[in-house]
PDB file of N, CA and C in Angstrom:
ATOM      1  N   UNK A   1     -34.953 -12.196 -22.449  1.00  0.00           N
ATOM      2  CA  UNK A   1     -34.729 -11.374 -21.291  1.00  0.00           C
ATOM      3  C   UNK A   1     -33.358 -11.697 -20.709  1.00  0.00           C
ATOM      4  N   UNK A   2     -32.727 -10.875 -20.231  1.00  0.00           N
ATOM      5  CA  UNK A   2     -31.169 -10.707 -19.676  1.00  0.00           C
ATOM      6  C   UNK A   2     -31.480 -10.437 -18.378  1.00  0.00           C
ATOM      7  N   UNK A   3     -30.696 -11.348 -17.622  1.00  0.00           N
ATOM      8  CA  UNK A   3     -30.774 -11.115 -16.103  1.00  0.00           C
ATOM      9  C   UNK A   3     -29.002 -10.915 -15.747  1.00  0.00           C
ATOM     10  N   UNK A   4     -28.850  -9.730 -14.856  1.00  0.00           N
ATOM     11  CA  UNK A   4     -27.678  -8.985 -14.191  1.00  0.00           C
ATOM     12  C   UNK A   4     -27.512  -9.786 -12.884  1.00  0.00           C
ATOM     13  N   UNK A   5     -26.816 -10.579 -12.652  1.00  0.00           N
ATOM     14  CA  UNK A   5     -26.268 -11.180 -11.632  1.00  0.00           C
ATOM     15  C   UNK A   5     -25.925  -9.957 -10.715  1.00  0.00           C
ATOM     16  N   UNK A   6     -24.557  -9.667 -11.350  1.00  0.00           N
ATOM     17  CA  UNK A   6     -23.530  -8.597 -10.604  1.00  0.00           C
ATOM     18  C   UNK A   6     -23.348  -7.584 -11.201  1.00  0.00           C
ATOM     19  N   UNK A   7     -23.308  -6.393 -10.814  1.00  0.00           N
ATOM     20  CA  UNK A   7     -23.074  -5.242 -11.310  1.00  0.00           C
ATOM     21  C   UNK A   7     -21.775  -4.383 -10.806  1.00  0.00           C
ATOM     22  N   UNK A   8     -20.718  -4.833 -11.373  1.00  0.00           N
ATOM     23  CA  UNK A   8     -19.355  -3.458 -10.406  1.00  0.00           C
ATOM     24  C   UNK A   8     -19.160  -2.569 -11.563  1.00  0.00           C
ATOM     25  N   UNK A   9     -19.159  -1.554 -10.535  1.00  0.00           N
ATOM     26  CA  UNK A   9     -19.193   0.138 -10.553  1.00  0.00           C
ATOM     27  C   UNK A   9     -18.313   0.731  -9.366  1.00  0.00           C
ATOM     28  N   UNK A  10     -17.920   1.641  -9.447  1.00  0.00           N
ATOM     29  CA  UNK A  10     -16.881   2.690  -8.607  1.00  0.00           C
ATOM     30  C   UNK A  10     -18.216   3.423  -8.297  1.00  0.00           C
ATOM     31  N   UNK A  11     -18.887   3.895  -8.868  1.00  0.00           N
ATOM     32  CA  UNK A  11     -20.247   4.759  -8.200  1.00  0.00           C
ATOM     33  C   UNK A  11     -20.482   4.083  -7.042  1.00  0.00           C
ATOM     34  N   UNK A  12     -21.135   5.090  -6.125  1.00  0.00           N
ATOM     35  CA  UNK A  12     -21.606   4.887  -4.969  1.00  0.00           C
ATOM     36  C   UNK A  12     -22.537   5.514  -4.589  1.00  0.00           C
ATOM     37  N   UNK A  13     -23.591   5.310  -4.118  1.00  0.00           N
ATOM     38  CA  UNK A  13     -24.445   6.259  -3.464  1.00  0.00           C
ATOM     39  C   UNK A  13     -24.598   6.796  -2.296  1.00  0.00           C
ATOM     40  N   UNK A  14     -23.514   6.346  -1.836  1.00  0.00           N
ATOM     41  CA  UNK A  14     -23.395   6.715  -0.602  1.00  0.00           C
ATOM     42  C   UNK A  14     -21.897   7.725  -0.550  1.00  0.00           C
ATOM     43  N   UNK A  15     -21.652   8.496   0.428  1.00  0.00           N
ATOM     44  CA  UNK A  15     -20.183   8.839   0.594  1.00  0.00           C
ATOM     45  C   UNK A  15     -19.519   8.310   0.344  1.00  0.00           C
ATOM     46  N   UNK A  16     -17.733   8.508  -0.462  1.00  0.00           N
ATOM     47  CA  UNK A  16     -17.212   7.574  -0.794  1.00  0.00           C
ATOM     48  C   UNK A  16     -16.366   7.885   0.941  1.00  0.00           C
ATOM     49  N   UNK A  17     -15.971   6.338   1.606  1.00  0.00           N
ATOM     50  CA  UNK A  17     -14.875   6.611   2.781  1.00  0.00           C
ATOM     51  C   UNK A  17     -13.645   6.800   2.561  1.00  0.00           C
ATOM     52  N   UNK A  18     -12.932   7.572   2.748  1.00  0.00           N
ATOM     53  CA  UNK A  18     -11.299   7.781   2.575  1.00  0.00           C
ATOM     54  C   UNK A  18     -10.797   7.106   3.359  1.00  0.00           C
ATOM     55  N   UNK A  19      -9.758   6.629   3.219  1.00  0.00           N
ATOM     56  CA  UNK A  19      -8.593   6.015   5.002  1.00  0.00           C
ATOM     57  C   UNK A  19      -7.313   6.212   4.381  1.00  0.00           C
ATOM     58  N   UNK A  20      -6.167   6.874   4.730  1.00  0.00           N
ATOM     59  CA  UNK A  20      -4.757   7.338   5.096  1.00  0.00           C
ATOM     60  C   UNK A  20      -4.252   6.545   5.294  1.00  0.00           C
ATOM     61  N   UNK A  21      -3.516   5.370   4.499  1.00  0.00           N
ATOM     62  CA  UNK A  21      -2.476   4.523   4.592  1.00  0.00           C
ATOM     63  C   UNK A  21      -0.871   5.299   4.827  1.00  0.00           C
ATOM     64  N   UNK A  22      -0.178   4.233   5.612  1.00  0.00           N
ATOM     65  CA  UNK A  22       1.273   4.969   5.147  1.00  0.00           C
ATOM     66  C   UNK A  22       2.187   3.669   4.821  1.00  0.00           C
ATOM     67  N   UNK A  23       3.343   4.263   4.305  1.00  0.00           N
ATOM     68  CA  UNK A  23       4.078   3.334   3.965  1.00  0.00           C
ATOM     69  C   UNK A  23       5.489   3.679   4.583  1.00  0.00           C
ATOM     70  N   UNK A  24       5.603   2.585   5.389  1.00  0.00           N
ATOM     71  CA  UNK A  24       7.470   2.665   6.185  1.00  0.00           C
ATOM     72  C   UNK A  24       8.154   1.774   5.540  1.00  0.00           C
ATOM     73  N   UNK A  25       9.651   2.230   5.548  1.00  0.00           N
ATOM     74  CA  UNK A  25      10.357   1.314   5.509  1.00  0.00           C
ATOM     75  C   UNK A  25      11.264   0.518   6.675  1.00  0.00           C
ATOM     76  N   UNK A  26      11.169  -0.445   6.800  1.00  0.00           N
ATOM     77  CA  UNK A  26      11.824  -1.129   8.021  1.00  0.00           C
ATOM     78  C   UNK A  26      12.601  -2.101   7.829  1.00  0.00           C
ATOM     79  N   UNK A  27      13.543  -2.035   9.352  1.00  0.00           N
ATOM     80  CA  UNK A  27      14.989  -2.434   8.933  1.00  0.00           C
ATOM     81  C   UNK A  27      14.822  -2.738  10.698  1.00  0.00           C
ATOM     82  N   UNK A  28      16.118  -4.192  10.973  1.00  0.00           N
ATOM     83  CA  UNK A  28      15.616  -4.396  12.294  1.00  0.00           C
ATOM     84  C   UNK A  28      16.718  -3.162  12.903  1.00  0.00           C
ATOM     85  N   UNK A  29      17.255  -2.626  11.996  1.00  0.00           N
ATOM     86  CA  UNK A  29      17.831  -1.069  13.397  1.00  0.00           C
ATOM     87  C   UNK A  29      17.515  -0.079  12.960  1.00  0.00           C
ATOM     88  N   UNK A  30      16.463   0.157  11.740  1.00  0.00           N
ATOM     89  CA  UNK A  30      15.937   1.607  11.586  1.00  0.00           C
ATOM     90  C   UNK A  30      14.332   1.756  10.843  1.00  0.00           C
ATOM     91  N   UNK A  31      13.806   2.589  11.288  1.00  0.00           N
ATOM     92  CA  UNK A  31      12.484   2.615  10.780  1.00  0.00           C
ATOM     93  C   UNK A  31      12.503   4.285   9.731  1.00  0.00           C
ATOM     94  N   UNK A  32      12.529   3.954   8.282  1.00  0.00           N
ATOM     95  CA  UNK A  32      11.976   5.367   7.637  1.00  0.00           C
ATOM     96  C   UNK A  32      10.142   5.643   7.480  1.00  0.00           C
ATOM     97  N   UNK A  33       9.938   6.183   8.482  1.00  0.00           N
ATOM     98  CA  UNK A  33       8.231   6.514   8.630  1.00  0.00           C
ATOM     99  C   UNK A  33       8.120   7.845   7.628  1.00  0.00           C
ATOM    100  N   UNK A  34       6.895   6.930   6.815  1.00  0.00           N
ATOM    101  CA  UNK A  34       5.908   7.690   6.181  1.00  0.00           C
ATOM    102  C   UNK A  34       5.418   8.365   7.447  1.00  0.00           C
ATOM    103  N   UNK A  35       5.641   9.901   7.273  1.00  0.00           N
ATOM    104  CA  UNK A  35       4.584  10.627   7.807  1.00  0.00           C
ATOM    105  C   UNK A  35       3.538  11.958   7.180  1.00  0.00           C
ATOM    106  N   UNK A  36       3.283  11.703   6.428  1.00  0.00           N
ATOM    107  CA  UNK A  36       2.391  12.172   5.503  1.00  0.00           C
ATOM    108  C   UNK A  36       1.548  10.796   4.998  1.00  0.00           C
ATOM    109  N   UNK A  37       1.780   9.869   4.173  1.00  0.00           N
ATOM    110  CA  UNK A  37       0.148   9.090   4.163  1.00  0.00           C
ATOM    111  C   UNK A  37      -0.266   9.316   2.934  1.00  0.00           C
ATOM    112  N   UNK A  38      -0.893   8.520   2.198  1.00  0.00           N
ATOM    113  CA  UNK A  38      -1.740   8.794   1.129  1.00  0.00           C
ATOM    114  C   UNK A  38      -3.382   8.042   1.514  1.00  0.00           C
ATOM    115  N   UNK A  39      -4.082   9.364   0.984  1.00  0.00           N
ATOM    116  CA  UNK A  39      -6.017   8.785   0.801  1.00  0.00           C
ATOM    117  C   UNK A  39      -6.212   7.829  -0.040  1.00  0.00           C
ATOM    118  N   UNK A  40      -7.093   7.167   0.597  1.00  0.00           N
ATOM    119  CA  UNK A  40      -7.251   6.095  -0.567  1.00  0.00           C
ATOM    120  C   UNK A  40      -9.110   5.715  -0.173  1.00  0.00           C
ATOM    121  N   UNK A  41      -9.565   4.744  -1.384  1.00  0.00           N
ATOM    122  CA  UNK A  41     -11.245   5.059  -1.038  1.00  0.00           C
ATOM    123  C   UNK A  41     -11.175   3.165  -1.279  1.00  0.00           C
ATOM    124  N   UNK A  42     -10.455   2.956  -2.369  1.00  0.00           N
ATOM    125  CA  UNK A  42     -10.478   1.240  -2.487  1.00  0.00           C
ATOM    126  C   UNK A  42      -9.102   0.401  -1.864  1.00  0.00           C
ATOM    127  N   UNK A  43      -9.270  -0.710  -1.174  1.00  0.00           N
ATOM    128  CA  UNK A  43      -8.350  -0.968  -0.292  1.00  0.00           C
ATOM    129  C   UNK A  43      -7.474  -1.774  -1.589  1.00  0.00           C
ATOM    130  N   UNK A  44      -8.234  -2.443  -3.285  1.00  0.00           N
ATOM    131  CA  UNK A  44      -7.207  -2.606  -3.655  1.00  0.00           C
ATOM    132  C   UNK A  44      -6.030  -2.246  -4.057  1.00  0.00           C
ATOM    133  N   UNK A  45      -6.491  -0.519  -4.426  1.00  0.00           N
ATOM    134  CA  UNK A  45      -5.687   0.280  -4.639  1.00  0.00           C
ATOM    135  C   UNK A  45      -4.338   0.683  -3.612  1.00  0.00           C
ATOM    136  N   UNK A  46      -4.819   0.346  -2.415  1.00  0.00           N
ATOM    137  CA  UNK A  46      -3.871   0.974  -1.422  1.00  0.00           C
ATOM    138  C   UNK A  46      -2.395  -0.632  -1.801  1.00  0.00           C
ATOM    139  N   UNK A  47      -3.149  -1.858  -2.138  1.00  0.00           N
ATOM    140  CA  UNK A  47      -2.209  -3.145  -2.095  1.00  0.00           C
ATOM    141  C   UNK A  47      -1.361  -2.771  -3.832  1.00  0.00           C
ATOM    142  N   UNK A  48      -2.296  -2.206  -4.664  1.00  0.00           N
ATOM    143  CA  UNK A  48      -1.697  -2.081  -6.224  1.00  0.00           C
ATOM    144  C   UNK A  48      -0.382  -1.013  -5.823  1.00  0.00           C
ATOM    145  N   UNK A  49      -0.565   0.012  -5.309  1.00  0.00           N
ATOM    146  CA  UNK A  49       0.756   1.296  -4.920  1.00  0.00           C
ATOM    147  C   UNK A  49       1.589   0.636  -4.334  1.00  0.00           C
ATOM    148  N   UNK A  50       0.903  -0.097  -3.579  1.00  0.00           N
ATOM    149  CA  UNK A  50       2.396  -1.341  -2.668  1.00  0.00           C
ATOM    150  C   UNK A  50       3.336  -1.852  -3.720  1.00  0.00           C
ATOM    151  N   UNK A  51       2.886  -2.452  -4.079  1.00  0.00           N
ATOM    152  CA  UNK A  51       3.524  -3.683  -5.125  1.00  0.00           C
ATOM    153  C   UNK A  51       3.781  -2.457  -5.834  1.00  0.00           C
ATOM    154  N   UNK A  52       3.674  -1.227  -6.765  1.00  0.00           N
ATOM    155  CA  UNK A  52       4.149  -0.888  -7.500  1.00  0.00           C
ATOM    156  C   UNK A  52       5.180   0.116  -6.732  1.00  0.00           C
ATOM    157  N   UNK A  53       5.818   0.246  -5.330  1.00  0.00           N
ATOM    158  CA  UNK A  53       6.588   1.010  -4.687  1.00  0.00           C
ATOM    159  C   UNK A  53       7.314  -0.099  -4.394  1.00  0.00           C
ATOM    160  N   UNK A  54       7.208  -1.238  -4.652  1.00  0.00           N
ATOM    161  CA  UNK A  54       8.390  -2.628  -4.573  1.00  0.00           C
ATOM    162  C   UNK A  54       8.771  -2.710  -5.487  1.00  0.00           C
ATOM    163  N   UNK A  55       8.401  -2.401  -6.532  1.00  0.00           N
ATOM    164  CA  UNK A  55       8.935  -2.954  -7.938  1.00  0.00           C
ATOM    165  C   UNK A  55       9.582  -1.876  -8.783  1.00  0.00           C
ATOM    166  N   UNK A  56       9.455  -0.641  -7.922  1.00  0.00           N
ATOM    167  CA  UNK A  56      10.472   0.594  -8.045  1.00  0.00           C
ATOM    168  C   UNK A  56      11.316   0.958  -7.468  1.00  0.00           C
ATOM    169  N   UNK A  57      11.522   0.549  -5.936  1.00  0.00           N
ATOM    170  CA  UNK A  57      12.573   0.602  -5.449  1.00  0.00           C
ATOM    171  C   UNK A  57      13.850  -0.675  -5.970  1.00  0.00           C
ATOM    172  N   UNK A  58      13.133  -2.272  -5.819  1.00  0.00           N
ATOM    173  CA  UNK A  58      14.096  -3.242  -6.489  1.00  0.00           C
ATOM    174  C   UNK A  58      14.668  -2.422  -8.311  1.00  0.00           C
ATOM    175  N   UNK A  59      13.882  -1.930  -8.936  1.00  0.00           N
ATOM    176  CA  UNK A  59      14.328  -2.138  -9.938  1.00  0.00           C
ATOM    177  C   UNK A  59      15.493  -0.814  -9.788  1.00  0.00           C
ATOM    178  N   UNK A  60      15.286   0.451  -9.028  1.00  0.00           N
ATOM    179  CA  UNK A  60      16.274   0.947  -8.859  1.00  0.00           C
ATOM    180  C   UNK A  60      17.845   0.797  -7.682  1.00  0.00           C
ATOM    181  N   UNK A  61      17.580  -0.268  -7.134  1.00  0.00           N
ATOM    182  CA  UNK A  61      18.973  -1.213  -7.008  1.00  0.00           C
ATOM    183  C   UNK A  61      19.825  -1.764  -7.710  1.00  0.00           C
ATOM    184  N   UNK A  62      21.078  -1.316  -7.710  1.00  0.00           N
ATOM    185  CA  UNK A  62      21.963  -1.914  -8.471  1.00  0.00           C
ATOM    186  C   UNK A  62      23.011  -3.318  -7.860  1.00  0.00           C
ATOM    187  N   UNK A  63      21.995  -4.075  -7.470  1.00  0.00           N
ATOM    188  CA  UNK A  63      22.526  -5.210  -7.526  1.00  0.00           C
ATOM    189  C   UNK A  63      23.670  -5.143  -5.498  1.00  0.00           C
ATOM    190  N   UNK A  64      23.312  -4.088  -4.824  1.00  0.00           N
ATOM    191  CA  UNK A  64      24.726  -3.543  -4.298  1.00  0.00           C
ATOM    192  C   UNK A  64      23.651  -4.425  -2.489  1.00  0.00           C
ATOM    193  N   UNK A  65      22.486  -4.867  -3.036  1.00  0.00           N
ATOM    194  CA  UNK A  65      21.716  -5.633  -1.616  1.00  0.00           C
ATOM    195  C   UNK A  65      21.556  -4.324  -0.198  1.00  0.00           C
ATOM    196  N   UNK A  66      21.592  -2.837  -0.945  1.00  0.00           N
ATOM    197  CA  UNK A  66      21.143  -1.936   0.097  1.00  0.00           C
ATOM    198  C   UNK A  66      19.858  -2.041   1.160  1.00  0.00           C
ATOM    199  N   UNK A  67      18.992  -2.788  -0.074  1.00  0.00           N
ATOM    200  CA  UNK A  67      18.035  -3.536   0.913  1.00  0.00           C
ATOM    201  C   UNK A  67      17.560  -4.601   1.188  1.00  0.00           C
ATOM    202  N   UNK A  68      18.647  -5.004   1.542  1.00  0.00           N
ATOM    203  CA  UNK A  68      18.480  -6.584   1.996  1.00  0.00           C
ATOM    204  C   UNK A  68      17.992  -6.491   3.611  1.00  0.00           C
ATOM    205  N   UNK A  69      17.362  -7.432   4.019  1.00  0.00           N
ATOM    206  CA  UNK A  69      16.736  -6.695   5.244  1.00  0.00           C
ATOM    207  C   UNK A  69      15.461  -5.687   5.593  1.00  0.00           C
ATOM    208  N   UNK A  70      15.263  -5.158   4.835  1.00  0.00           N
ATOM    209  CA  UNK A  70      14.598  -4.137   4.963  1.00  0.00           C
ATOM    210  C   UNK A  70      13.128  -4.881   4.172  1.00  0.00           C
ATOM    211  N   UNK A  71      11.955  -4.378   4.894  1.00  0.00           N
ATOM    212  CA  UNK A  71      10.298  -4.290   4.519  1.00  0.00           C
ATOM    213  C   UNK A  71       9.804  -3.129   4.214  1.00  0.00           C
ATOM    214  N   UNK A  72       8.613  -3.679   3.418  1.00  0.00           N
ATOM    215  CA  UNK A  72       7.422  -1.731   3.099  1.00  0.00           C
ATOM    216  C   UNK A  72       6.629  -2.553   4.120  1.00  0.00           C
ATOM    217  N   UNK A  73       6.583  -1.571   5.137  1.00  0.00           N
ATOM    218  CA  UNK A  73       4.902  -1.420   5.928  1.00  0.00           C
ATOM    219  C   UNK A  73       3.840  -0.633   5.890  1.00  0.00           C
ATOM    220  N   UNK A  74       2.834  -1.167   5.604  1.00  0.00           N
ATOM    221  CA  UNK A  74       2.005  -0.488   5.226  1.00  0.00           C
ATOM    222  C   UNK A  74       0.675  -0.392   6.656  1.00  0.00           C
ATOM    223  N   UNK A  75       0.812   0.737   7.059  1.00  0.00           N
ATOM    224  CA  UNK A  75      -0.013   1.033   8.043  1.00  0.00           C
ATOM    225  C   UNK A  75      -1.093   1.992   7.843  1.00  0.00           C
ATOM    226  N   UNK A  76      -2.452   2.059   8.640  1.00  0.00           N
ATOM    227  CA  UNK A  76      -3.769   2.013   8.392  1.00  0.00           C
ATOM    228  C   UNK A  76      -3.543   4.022   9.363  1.00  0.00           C
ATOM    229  N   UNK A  77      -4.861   4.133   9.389  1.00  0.00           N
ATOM    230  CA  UNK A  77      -4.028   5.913  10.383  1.00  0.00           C
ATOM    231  C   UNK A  77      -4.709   5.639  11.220  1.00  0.00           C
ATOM    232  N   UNK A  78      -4.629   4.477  11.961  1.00  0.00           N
ATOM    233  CA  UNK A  78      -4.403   4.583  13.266  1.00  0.00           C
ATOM    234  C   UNK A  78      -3.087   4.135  14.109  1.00  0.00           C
ATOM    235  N   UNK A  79      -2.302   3.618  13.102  1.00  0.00           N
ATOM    236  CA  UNK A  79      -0.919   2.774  12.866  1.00  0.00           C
ATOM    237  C   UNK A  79      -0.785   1.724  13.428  1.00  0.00           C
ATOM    238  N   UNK A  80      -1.753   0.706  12.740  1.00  0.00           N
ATOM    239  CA  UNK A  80      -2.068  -0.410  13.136  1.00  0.00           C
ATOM    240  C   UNK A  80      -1.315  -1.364  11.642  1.00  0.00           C
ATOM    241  N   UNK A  81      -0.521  -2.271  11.488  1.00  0.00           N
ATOM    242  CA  UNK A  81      -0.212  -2.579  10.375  1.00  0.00           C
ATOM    243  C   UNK A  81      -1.023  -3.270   9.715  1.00  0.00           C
ATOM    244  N   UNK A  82      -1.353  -3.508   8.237  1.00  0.00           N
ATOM    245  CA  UNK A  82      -2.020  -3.938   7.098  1.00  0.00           C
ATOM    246  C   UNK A  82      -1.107  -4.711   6.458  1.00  0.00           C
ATOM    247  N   UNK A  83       0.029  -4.609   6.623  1.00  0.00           N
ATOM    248  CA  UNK A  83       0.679  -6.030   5.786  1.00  0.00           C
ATOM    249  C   UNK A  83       2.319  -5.210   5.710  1.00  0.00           C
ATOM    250  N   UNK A  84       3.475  -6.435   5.622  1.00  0.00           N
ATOM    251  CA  UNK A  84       4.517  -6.118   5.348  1.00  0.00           C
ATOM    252  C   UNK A  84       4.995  -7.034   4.615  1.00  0.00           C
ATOM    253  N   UNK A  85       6.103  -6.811   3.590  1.00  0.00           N
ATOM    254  CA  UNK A  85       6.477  -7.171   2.518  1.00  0.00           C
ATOM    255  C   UNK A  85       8.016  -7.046   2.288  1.00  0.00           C
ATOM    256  N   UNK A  86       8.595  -8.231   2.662  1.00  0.00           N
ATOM    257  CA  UNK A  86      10.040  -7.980   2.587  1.00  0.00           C
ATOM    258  C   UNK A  86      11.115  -7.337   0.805  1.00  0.00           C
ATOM    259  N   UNK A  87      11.730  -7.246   1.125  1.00  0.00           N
ATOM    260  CA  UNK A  87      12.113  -6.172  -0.161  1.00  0.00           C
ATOM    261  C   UNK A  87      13.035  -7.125  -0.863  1.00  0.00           C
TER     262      UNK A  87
END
């Protein structure tokens, strides 16, 4: 006999919840606000787009430190912040 500890699945039986992250960029003399937002249902997903919108903006720098200074913020829709991440 086989006993199932844990079972992960993306199924749900219940509603899946959406929540509207956004992502700014910030600078201590300018803020570029996300205002549009992306849905999201798993909060790791909302941290995986992070890291992969850091690792696309650095890699399209040429070395010239345009964003030096500057963070991704990532805010919740009530615009409460969830984490920032210097660039």
């Amino acid at each position: 006999m086989t006993a199932t500890l844990f079972s992960v699945s993306r199924r749900h039986t219940r509603a899946e919840v959406r929540r509207r992250c956004y992502f700014d960029l910030v600078s201590d003399r300018e803020v570029i606000a996300d205002h549009v937002g992306v849905e999201y249902v798993y909060a790791l997903d909302v941290y995986h787009d992070a890291l992969q919108a850091l690792s696309d903006l650095r890699a399209e720098e040429d070395g010239s430190g345009d964003w030096a200074g500057w963070s991704l913020l990532l805010r919740d829709e009530g615009g409460a912040p969830m984490i920032s991440i210097g660039l």
